[in-house]
N, C-alpha and C. Protein backbone atom coordinates (compact mmCIF):
# COMPACT_ATOMS: atom_id res chain seq x y z
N UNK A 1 0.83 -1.18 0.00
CA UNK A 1 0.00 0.00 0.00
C UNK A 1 0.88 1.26 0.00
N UNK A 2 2.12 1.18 1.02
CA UNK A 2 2.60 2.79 0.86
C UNK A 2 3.16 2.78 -0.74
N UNK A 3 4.04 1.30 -0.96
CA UNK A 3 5.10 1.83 -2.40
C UNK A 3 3.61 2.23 -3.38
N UNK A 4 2.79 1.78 -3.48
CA UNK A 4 1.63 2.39 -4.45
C UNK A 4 0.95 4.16 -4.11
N UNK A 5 0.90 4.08 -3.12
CA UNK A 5 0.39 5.64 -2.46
C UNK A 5 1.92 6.73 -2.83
N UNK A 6 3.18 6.24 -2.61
CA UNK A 6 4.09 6.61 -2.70
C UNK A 6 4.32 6.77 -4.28
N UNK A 7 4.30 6.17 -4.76
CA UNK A 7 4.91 6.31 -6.12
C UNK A 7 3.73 7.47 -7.01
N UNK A 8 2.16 7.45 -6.63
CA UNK A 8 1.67 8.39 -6.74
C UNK A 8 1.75 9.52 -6.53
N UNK A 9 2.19 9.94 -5.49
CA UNK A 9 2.81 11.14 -4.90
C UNK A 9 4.08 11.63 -5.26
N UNK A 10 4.51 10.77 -5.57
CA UNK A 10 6.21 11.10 -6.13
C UNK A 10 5.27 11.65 -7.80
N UNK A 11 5.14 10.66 -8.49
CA UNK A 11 4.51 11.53 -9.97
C UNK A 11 3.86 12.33 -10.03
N UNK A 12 2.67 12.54 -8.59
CA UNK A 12 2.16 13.90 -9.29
C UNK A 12 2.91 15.37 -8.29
N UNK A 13 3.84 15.00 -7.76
CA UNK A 13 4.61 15.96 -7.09
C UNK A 13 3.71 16.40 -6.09
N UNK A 14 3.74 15.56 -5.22
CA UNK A 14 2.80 16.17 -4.25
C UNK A 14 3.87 15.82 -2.86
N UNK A 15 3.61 16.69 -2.08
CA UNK A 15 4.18 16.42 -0.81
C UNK A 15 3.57 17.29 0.32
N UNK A 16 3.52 16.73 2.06
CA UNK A 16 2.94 17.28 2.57
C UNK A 16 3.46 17.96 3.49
N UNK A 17 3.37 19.00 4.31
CA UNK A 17 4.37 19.91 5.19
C UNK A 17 3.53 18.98 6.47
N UNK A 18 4.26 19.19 7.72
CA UNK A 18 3.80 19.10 9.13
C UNK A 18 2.70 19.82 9.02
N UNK A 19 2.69 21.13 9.39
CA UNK A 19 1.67 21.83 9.15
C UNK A 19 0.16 21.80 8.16
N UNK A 20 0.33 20.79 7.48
CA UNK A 20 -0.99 20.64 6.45
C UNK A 20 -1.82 20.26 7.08
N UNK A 21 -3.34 20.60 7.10
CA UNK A 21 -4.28 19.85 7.77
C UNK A 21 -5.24 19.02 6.54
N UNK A 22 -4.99 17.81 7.03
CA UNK A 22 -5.78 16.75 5.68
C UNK A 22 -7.03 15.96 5.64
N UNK A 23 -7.85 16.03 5.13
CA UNK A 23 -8.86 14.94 5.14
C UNK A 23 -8.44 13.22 4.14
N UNK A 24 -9.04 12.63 4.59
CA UNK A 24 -8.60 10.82 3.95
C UNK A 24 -9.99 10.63 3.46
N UNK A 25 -10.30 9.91 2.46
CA UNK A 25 -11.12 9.69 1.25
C UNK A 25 -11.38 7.72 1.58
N UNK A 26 -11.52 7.03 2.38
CA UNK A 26 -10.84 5.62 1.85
C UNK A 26 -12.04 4.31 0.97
N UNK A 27 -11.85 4.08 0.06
CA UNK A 27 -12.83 3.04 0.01
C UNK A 27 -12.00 1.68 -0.27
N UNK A 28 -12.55 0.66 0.78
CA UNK A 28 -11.82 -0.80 0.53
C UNK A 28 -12.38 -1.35 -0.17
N UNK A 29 -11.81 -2.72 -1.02
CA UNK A 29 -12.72 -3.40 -1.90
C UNK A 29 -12.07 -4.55 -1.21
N UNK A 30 -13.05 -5.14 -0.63
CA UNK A 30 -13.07 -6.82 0.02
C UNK A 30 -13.73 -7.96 -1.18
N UNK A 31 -13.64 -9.00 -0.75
CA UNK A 31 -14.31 -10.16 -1.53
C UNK A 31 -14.60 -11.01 -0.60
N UNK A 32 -15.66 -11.35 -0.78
CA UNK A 32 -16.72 -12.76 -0.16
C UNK A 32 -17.46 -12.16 0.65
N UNK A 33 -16.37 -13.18 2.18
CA UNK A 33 -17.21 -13.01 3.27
C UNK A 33 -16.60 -12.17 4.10
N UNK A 34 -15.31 -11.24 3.74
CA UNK A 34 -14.37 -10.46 4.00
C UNK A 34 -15.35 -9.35 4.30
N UNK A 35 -15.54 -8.91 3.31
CA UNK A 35 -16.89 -7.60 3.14
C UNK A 35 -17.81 -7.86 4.43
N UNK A 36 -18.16 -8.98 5.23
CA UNK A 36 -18.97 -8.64 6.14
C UNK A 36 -18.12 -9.20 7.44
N UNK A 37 -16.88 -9.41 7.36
CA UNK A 37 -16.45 -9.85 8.62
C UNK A 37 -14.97 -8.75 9.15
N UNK A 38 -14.51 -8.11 7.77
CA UNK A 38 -13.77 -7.13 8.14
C UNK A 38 -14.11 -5.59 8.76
N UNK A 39 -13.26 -4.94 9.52
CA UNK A 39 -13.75 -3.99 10.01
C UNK A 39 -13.08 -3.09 9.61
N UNK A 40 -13.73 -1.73 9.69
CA UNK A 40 -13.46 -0.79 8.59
C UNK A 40 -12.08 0.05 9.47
N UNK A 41 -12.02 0.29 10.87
CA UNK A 41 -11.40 0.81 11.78
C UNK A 41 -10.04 -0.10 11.79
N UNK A 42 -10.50 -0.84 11.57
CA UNK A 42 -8.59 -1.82 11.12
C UNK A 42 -8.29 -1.46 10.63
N UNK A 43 -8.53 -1.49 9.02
CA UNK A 43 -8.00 -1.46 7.84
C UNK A 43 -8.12 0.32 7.98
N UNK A 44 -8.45 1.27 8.91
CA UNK A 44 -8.14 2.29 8.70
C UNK A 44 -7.04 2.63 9.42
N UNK A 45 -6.45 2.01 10.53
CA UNK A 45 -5.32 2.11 10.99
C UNK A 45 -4.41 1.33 10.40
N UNK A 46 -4.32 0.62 9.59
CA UNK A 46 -3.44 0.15 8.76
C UNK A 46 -2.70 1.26 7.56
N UNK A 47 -3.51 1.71 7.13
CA UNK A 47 -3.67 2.81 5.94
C UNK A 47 -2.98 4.58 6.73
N UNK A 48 -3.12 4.59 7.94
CA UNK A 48 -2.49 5.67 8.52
C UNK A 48 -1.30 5.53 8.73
N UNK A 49 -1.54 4.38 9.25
CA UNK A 49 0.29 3.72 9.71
C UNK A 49 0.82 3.67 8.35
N UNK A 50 0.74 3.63 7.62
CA UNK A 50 1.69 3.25 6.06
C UNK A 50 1.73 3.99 5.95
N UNK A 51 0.55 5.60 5.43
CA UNK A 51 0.90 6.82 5.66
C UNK A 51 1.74 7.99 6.24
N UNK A 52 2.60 7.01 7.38
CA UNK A 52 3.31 7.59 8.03
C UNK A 52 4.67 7.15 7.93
N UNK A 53 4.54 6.09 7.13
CA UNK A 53 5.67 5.23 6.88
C UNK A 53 6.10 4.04 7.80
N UNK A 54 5.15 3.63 8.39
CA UNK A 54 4.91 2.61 9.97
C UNK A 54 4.28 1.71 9.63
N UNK A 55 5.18 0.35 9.81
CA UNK A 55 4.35 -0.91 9.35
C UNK A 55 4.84 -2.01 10.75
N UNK A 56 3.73 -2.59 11.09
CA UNK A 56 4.24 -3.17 12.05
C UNK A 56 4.79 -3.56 13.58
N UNK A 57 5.18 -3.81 14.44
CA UNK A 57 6.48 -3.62 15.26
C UNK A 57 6.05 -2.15 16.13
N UNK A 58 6.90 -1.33 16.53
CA UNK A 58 7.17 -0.50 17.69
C UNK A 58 6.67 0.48 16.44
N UNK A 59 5.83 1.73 16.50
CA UNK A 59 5.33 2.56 16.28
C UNK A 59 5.96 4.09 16.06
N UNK A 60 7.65 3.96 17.37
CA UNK A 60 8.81 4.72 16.30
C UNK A 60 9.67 4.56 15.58
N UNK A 61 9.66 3.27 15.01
CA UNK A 61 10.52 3.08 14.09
C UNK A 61 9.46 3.05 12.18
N UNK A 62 10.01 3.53 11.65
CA UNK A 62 9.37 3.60 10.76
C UNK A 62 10.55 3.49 9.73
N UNK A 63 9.46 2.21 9.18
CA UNK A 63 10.61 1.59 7.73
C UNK A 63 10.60 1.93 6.18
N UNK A 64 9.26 2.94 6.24
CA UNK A 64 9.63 3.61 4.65
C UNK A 64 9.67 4.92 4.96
N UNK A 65 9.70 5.88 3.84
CA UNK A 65 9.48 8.07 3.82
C UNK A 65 8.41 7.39 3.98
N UNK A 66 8.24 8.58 5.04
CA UNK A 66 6.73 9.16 5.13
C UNK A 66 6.14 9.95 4.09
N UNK A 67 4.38 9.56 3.48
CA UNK A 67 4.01 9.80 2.93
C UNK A 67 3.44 11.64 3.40
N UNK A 68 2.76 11.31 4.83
CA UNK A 68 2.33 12.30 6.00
C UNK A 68 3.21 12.71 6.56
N UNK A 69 3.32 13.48 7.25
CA UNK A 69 4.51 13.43 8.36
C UNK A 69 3.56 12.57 9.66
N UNK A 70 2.66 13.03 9.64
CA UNK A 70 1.93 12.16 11.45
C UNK A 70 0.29 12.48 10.86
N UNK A 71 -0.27 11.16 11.70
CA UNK A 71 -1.72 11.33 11.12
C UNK A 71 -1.85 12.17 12.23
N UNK A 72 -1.40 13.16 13.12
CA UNK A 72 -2.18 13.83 14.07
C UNK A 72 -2.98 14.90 12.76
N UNK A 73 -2.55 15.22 11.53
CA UNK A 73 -2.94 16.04 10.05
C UNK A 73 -3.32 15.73 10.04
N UNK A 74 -4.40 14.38 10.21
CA UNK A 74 -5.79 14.36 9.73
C UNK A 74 -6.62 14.74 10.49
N UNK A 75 -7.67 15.40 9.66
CA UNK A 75 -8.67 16.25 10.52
C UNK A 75 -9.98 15.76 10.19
N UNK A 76 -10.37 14.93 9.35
CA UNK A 76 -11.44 13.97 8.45
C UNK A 76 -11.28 13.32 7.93
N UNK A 77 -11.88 11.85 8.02
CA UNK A 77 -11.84 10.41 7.38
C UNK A 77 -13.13 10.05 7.23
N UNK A 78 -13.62 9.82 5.93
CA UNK A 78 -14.71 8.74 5.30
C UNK A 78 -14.05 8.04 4.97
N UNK A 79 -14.47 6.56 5.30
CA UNK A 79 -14.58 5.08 4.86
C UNK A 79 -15.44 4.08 4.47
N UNK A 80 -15.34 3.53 3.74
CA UNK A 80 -16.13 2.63 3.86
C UNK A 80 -15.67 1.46 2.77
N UNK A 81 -16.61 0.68 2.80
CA UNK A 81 -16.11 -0.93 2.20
C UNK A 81 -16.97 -1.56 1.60
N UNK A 82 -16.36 -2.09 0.26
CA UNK A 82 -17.63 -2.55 -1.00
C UNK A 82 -16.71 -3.83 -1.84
N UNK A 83 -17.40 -4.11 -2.10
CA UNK A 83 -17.40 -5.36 -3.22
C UNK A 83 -16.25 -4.76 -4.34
N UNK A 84 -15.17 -5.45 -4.80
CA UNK A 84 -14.46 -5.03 -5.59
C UNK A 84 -15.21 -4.91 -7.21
N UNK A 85 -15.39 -3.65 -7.89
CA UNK A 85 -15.75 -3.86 -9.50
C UNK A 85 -14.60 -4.56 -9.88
N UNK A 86 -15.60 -5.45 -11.36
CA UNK A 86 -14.63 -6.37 -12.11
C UNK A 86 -12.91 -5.35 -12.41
N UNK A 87 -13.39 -4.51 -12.83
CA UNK A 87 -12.45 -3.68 -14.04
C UNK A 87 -11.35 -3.53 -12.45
N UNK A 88 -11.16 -3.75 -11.10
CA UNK A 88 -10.43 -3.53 -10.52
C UNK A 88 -9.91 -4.25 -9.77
N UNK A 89 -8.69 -4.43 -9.56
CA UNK A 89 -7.88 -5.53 -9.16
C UNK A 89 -8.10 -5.95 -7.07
N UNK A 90 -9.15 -5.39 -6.62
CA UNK A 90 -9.31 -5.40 -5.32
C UNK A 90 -8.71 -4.97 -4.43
N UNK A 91 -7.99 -3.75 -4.60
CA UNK A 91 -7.28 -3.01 -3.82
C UNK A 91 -7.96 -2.29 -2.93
N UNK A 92 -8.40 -0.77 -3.28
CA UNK A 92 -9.47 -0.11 -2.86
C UNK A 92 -8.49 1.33 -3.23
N UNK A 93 -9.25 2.35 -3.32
CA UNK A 93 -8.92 3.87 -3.02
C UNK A 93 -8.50 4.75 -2.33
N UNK A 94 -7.32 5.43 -2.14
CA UNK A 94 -7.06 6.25 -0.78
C UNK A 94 -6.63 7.90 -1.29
N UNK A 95 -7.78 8.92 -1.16
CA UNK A 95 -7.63 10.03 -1.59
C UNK A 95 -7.25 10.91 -0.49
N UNK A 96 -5.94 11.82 -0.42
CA UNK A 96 -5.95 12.55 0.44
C UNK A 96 -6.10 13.77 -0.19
N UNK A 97 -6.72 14.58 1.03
CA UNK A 97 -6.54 16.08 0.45
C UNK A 97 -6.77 17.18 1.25
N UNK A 98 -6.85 18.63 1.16
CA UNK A 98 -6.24 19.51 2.35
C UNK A 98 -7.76 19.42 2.87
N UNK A 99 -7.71 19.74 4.43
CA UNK A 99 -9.11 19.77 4.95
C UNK A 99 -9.87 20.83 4.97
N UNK A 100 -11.09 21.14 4.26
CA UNK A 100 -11.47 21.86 3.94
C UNK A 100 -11.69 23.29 4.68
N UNK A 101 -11.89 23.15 5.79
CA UNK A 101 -12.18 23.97 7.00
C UNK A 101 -10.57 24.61 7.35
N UNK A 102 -9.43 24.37 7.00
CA UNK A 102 -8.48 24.79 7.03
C UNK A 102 -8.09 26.18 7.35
């Protein structure tokens, strides 16, 4: 998830200061019985932590660049979780962007 979020950000030249205040966009695409047994609050702390460059293990060590500098920048998160469309490989969506109220 980060080298994909990452490599997006690297092409469209985007980068974020400490100071940015951000909203998160997320939609998961599960399959089966995933869709009704996964929880959306996991897989949203999963997606912050990578965001921050934190996978895993002790919570200050962080093993890729940070995409964020710290999710304390987020200031709004919608989520939610759907059935993967054919045309998509079952990943899901992760839009960030400045928070509007800023």
């Amino acid at each position: 998830m980060h080298r994909i979020i990452a490599s997006a950000a690297t092409k469209s030249g985007i980068f974020y200061h400490p100071s940015d205040k951000l909203e998160l966009n997320v939609k998961l695409y599960l399959e089966g019985t995933a869709l009704s047994s996964h929880d959306v609050d996991n897989g949203l702390i999963d997606i912050m932590d990578a965001l921050q460059g934190r996978a895993g293990g002790s919570k200050k060590n962080r093993r890729w660049t940070p995409i964020i500098p710290n999710d304390n920048q987020i200031y709004r998160v919608t989520i939610e979780k759907a059935l993967a469309p054919k045309q998509n490989k079952g990943l899901g969506h992760v839009l960030i962007t400045r928070h509007k109220n800023s």
